[in-house]
Protein backbone atom coordinates (compact mmCIF):
# COMPACT_ATOMS: atom_id res chain seq x y z
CA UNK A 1 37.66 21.07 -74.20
CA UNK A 2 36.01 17.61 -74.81
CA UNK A 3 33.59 15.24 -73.04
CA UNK A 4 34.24 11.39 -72.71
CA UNK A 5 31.78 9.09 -71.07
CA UNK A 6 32.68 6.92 -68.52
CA UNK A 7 30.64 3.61 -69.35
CA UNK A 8 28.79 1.69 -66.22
CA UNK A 9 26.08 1.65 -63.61
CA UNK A 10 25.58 4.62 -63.66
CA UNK A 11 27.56 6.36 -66.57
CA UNK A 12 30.01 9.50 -65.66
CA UNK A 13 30.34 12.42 -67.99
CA UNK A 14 34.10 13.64 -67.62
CA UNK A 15 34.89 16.87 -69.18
CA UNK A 16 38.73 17.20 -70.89
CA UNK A 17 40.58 19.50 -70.01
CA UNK A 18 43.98 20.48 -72.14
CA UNK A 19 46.00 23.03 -70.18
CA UNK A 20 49.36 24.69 -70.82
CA UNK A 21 50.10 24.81 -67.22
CA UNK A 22 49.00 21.71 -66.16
CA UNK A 23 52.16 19.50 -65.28
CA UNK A 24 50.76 15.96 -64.60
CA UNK A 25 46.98 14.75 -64.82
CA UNK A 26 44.64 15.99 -62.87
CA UNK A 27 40.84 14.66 -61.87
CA UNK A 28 38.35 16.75 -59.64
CA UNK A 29 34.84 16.55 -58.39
CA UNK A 30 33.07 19.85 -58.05
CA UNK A 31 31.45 19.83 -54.54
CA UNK A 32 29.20 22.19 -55.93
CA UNK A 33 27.75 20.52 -58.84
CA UNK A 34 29.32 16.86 -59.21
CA UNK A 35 31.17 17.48 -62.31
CA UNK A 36 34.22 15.40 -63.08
CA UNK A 37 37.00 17.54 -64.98
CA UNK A 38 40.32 15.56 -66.31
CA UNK A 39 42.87 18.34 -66.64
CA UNK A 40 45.59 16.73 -68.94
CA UNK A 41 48.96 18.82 -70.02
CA UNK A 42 49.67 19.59 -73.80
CA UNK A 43 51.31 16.84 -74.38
CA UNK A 44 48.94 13.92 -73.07
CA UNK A 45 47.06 12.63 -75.27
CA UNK A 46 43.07 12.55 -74.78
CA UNK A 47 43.55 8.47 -74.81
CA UNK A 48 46.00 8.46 -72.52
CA UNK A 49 43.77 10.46 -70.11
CA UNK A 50 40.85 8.48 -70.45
CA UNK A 51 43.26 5.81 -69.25
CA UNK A 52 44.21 7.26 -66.55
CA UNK A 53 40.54 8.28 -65.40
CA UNK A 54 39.65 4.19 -65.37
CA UNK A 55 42.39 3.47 -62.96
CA UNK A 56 40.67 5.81 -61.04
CA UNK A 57 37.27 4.54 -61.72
CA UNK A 58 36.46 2.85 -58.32
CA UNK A 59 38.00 6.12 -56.71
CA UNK A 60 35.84 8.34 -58.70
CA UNK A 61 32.42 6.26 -58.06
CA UNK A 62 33.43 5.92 -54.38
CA UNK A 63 33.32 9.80 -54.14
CA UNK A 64 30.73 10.08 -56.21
CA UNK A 65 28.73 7.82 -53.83
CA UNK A 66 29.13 9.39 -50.73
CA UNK A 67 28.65 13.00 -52.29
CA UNK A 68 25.34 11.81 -53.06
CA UNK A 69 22.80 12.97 -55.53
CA UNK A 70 21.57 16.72 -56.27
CA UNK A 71 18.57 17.65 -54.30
CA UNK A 72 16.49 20.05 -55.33
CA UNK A 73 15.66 23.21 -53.13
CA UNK A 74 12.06 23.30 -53.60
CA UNK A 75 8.46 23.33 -51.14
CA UNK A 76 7.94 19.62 -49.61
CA UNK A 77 12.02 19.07 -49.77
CA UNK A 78 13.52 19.03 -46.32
CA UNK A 79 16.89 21.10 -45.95
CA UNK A 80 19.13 20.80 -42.94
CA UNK A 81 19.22 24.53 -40.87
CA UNK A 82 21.88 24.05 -38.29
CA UNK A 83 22.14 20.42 -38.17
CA UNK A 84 17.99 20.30 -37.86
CA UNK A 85 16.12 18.74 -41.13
CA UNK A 86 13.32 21.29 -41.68
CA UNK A 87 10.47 20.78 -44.16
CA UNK A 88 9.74 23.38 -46.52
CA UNK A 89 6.58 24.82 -46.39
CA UNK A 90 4.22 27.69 -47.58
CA UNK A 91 4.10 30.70 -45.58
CA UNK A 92 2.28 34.57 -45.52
CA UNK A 93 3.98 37.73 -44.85
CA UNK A 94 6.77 39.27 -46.20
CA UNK A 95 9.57 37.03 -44.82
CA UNK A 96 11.01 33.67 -44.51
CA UNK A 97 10.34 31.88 -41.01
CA UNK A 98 12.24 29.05 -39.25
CA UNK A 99 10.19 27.17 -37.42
CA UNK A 100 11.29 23.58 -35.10
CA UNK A 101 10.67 21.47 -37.85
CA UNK A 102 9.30 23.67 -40.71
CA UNK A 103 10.97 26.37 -42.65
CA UNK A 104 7.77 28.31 -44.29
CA UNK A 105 8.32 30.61 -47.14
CA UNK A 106 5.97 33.23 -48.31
CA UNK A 107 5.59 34.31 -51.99
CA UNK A 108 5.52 32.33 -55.52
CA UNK A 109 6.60 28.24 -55.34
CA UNK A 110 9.39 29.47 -57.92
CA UNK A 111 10.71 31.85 -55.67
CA UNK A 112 11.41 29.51 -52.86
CA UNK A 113 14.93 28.45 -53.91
CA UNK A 114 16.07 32.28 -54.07
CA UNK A 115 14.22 33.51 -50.88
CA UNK A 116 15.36 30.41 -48.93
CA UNK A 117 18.82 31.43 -50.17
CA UNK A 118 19.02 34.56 -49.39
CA UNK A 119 17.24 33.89 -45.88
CA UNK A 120 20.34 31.10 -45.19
CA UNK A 121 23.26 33.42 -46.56
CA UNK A 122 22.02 36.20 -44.70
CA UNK A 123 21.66 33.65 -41.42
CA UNK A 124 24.95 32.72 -41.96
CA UNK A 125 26.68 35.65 -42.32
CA UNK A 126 24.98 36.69 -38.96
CA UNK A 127 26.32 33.67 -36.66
CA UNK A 128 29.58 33.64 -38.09
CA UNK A 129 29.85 37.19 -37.49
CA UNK A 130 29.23 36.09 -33.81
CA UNK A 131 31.16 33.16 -34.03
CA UNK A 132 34.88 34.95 -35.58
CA UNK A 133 33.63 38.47 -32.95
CA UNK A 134 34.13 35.98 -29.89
CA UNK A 135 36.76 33.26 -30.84
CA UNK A 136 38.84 37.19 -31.82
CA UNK A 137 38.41 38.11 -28.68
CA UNK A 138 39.52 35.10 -27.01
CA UNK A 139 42.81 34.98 -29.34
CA UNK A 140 43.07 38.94 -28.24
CA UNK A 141 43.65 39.77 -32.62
CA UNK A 142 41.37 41.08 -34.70
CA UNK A 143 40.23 40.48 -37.86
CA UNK A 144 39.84 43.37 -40.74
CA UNK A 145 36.46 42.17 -42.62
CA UNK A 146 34.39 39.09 -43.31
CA UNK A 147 32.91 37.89 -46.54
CA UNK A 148 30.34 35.02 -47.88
CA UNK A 149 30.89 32.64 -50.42
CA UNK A 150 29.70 29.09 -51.97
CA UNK A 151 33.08 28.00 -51.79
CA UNK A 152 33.88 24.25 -53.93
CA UNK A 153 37.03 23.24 -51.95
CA UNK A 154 37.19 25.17 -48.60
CA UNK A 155 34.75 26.08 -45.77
CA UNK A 156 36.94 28.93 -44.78
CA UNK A 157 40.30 31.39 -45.31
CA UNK A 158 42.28 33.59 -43.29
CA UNK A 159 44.36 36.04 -45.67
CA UNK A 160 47.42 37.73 -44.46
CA UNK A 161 45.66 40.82 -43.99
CA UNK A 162 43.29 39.54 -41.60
CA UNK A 163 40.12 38.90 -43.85
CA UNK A 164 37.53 36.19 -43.12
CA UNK A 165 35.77 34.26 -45.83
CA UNK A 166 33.16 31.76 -45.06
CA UNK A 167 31.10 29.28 -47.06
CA UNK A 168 27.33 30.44 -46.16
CA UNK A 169 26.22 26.53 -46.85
CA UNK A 170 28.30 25.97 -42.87
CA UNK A 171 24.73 27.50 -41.31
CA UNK A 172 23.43 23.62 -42.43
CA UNK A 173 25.64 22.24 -40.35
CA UNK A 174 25.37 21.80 -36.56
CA UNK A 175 26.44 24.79 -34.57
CA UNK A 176 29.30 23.22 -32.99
CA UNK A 177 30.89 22.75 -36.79
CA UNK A 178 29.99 26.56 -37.60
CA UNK A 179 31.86 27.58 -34.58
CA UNK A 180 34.91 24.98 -35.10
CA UNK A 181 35.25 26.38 -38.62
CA UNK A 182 35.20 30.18 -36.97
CA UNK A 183 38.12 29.21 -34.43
CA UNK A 184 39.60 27.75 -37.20
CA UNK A 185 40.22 30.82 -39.62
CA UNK A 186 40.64 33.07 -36.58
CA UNK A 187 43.37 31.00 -35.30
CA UNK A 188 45.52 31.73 -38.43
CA UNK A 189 45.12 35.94 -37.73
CA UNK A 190 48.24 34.34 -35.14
CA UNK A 191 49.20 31.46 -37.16
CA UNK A 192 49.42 31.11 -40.66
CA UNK A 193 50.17 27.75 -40.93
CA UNK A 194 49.08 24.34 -39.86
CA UNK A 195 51.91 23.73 -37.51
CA UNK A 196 51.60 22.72 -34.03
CA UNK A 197 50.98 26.02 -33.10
CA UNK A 198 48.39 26.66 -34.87
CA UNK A 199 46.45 23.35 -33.42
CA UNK A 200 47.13 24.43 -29.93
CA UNK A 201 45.91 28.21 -30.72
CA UNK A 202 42.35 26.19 -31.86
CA UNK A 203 42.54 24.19 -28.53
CA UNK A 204 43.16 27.37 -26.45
CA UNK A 205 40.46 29.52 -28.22
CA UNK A 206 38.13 26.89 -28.88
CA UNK A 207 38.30 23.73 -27.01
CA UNK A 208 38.62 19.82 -28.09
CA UNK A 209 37.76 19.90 -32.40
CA UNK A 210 37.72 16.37 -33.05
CA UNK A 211 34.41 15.96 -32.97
CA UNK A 212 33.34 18.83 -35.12
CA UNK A 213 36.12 18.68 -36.99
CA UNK A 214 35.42 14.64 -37.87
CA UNK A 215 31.25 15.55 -38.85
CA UNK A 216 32.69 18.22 -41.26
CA UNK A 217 34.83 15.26 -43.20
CA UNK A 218 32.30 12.62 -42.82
CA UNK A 219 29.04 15.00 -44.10
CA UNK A 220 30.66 18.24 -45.48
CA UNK A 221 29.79 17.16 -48.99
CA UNK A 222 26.61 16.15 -48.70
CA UNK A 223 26.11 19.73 -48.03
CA UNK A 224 26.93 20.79 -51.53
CA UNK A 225 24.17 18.68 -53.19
CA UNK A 226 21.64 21.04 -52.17
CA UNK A 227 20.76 23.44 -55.26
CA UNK A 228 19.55 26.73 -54.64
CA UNK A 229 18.13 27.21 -58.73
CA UNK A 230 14.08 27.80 -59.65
């Protein structure tokens, strides 16, 4: 594994990738962190990579733009709770409080990233709970378990055995995208697929999803920026 620096305004560190199982060449932006990995198969050369990766230059930056830069999770930042920019602000007692306009967190100023964490994951996992319970009922299937995750590349998943997982970082969004996502996965406990079928089984338990559905593209990686570390 290698690093090559992609010259410009501003520069982009790509990590290189060899991989025996890698059949063409790859390039991926962590929604999590902004890292750029080329993936290259054994018998690509490093320059011939590089090559590849400035084709893709004005792709790269273009992505790179609109997931926008890390923000720190820290008291005086603002954070979006359900779709509502909150600033973060001291607090007393012994938990974390959502206010309006102000999310106030008690304890140490390098503690605030963890306990506003935890306070969101555990938020999370309480309206999507809600959110799979009803749009289940609705569909008249239920689901076997539900689990929370900082997921790079998906907000949700349906296994064949029924089980839920959710990215916790959905309880920033707007509650209408939350619940979209929830009808979502719950729709494929009858249809595993992204046929027809399953679009009409979101429709039927859910309602129009265009809307929510269209947010989700437009803002869903700004939503990754966000970093949780002290």
């Amino acid at each position: 594994m290698g690093q090559h620096i992609l010259h410009g305004n501003p520069p982009v560190p790509i990590i290189l990738r060899k991989s025996a199982r890698a059949r063409r060449i790859s390039l991926r932006i962590s929604q999590l962190d902004g890292r750029v990995t080329l993936t290259l198969p054994k018998s690509v050369s490093d320059a011939e990579g590089i090559a590849f990766a400035r084709e893709k230059e004005d792709w790269l930056r273009g992505h790179l733009d609109r997931r926008g830069e890390d923000q720190a999770v820290a008291l005086g930042a603002e954070l979006p709770v359900e779709g509502t920019f909150r600033a973060i602000q001291s607090g007393s007692g012994r938990g974390v409080t959502l206010n309006v306009d102000t999310l106030r967190v008690p304890g140490k100023p390098e503690q605030v990233p963890t306990r506003v964490q935890a306070f969101l994951k555990q938020m999370a996992r309480d309206k999507l709970a809600h959110a799979s319970d009803h749009y289940a009922n609705r569909l008249g299937k239920p689901y076997t378990r539900i689990s929370i995750r900082d997921t790079r590349s998906r907000w949700g998943s349906c296994s064949s055995a029924g089980a839920l997982m959710y990215s916790w970082r959905l309880i920033l969004c707007p509650p209408e995208v939350l619940n979209y996502v929830a009808a979502h996965e719950v729709a494929h406990l009858a249809e595993m697929n992204h046929s027809q079928a399953f679009w009409d089984t979101v429709t039927r338990i859910h309602g129009p999803y265009s809307a929510p559905r269209a947010w989700l593209r437009k803002n869903g990686s700004s939503l990754h920026t966000y970093r949780f570390q002290a």
